[in-house]
C-alpha atoms as a PDB file:
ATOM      1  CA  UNK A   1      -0.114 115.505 199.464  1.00  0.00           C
ATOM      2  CA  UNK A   2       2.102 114.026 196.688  1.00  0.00           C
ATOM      3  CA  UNK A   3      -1.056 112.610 195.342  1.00  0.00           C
ATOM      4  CA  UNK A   4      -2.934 115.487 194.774  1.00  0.00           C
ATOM      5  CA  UNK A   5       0.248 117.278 193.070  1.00  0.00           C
ATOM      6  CA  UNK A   6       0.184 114.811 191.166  1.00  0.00           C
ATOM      7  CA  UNK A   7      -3.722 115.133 190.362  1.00  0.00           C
ATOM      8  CA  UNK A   8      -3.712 118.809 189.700  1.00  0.00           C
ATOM      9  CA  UNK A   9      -0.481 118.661 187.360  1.00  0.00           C
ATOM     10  CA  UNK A  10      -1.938 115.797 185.274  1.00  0.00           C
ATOM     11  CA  UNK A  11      -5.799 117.964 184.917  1.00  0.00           C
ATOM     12  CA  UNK A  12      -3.822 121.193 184.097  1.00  0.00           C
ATOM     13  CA  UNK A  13      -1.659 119.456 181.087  1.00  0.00           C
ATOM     14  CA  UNK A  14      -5.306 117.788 180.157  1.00  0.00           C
ATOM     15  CA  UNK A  15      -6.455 121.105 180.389  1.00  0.00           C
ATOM     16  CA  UNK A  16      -3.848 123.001 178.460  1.00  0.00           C
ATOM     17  CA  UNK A  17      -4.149 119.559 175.695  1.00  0.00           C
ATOM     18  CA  UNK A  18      -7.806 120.162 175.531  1.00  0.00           C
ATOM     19  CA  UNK A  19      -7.400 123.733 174.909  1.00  0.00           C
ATOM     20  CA  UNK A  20      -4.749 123.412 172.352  1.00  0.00           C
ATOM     21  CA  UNK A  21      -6.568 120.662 170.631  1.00  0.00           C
ATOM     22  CA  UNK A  22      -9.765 123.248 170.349  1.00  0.00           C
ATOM     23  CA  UNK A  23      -7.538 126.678 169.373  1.00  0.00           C
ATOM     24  CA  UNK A  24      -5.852 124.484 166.569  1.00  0.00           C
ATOM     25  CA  UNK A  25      -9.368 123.113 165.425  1.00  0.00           C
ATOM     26  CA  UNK A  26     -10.256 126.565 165.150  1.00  0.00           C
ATOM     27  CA  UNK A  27      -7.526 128.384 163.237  1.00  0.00           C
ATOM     28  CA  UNK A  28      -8.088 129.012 159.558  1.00  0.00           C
ATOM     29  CA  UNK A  29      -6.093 127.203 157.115  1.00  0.00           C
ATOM     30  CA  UNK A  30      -3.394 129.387 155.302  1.00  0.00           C
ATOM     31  CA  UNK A  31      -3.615 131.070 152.228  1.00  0.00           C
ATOM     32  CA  UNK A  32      -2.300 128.815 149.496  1.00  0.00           C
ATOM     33  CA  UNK A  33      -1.871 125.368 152.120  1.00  0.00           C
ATOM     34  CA  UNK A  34      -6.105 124.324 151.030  1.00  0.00           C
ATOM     35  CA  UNK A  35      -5.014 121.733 148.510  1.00  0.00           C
ATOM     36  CA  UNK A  36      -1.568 120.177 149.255  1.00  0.00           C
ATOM     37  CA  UNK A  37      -0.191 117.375 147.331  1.00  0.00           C
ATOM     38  CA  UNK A  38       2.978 115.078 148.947  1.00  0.00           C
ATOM     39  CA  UNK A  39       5.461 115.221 146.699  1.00  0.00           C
ATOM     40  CA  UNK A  40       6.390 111.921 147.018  1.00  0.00           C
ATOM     41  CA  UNK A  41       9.311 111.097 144.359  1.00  0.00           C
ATOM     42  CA  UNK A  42      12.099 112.326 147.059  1.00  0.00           C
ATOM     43  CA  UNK A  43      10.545 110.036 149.664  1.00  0.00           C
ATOM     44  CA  UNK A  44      12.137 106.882 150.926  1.00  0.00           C
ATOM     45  CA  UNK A  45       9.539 104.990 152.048  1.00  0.00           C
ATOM     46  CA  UNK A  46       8.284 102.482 149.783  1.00  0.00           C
ATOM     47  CA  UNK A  47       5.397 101.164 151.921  1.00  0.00           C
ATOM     48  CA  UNK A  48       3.662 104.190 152.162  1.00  0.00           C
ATOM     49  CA  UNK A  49      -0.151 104.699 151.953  1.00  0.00           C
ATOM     50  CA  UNK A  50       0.014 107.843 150.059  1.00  0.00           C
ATOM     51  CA  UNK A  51       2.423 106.432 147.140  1.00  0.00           C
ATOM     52  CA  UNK A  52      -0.085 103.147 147.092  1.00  0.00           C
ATOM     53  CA  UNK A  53      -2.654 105.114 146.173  1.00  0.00           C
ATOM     54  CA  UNK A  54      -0.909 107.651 143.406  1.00  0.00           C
ATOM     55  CA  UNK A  55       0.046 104.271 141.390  1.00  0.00           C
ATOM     56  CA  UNK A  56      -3.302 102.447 141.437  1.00  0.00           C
END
């Protein structure tokens, strides 16, 4: 009996994963948010792929 708990828990949060993954595929980008940039001068992280590419 454990066993199937355990089935049916891990097909609904595959379920509600699949379904999330589709509803966020299918939401409109925002107004404004079609072109962002990463402003990257107060970043941190100097081995990031994003800054390698802005200096070449």
């Amino acid at each position: 009996m454990r066993v199937l708990f355990g089935i049916l828990i891990a097909a609904a949060l595959l379920g509600v994963n699949a379904w999330l993954y589709i509803a966020n595929k299918n939401t409109p980008v925002p107004e404004g948010c079609e072109n962002l940039k990463p402003d990257c001068s107060g970043c941190g992280i100097t081995d990031c792929a994003i800054r390698k590419k802005e200096e070449e």
